[in-house]
Protein backbone atom coordinates (compact mmCIF):
# COMPACT_ATOMS: atom_id res chain seq x y z
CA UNK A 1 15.59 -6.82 0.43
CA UNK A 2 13.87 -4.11 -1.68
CA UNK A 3 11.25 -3.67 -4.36
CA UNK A 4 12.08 -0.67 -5.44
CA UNK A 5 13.39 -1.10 -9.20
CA UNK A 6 15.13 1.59 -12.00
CA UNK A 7 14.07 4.52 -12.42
CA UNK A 8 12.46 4.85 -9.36
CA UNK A 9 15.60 3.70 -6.98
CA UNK A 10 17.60 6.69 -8.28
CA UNK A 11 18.91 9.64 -6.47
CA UNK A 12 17.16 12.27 -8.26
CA UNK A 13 13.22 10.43 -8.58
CA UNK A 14 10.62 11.48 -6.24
CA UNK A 15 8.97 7.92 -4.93
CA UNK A 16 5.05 8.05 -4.43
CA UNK A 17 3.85 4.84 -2.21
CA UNK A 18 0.11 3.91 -1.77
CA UNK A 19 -1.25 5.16 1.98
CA UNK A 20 -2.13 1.99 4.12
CA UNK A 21 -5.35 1.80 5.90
CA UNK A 22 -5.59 2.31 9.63
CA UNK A 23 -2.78 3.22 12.51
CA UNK A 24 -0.28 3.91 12.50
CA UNK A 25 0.02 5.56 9.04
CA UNK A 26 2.50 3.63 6.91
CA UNK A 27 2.99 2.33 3.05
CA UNK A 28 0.30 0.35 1.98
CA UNK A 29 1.71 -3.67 1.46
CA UNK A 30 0.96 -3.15 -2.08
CA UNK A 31 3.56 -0.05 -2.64
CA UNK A 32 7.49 -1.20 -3.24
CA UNK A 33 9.61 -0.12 -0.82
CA UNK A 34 13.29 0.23 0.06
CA UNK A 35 16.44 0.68 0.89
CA UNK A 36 17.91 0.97 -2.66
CA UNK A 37 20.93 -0.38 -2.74
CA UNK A 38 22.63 2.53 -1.37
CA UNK A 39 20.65 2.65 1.82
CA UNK A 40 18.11 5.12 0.79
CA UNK A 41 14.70 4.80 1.92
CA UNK A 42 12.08 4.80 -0.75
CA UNK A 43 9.21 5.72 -0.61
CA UNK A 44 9.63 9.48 0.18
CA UNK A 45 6.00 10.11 -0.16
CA UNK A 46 3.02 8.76 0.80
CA UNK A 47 -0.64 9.60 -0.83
CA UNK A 48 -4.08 8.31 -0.27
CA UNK A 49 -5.33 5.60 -3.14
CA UNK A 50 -8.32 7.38 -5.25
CA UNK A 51 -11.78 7.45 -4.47
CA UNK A 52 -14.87 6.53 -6.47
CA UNK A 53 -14.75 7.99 -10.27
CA UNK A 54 -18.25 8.83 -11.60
CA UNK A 55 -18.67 5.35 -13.16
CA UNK A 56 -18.80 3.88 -10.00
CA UNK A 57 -15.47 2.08 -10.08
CA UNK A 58 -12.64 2.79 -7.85
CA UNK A 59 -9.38 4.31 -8.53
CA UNK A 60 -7.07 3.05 -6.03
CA UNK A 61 -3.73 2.05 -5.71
CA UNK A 62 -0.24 3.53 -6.43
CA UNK A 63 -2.09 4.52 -9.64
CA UNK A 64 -4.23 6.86 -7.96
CA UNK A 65 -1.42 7.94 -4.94
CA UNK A 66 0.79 9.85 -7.78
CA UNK A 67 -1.97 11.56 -9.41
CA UNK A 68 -2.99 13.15 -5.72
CA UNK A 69 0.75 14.00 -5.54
CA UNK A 70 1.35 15.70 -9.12
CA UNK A 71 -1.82 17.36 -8.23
């Protein structure tokens, strides 16, 4: 079964998963994953989650992996 949802299961989108702690490195449980329905595997990247922002808080997540990506 898969997680991965439109847009991100199509051919031509770039997939950014969440970095899982420890080893081996893998996605994080948190990040959707595939096949798509086609077979492809999803994600193609993987990124590490954030880091403390100068409020104190922490920026984590696949909301952080994509930003480190684009970067």
């Amino acid at each position: 079964m898969t997680s991965v949802g439109e847009p991100a299961d199509h051919a031509r989108v770039v997939t950014v998963g969440a970095l899982g702690p420890g080893a081996p490195l893998g996605a994080a449980p948190f990040s959707s994953r595939g096949p798509t329905v086609d077979g492809r595997a999803k994600p193609e990247v993987l990124s590490p989650t954030g880091s403390a922002v100068p409020s104190g808080s922490a920026f984590a997540g696949t909301s952080a992996a994509a930003p480190h990506v684009a970067g």
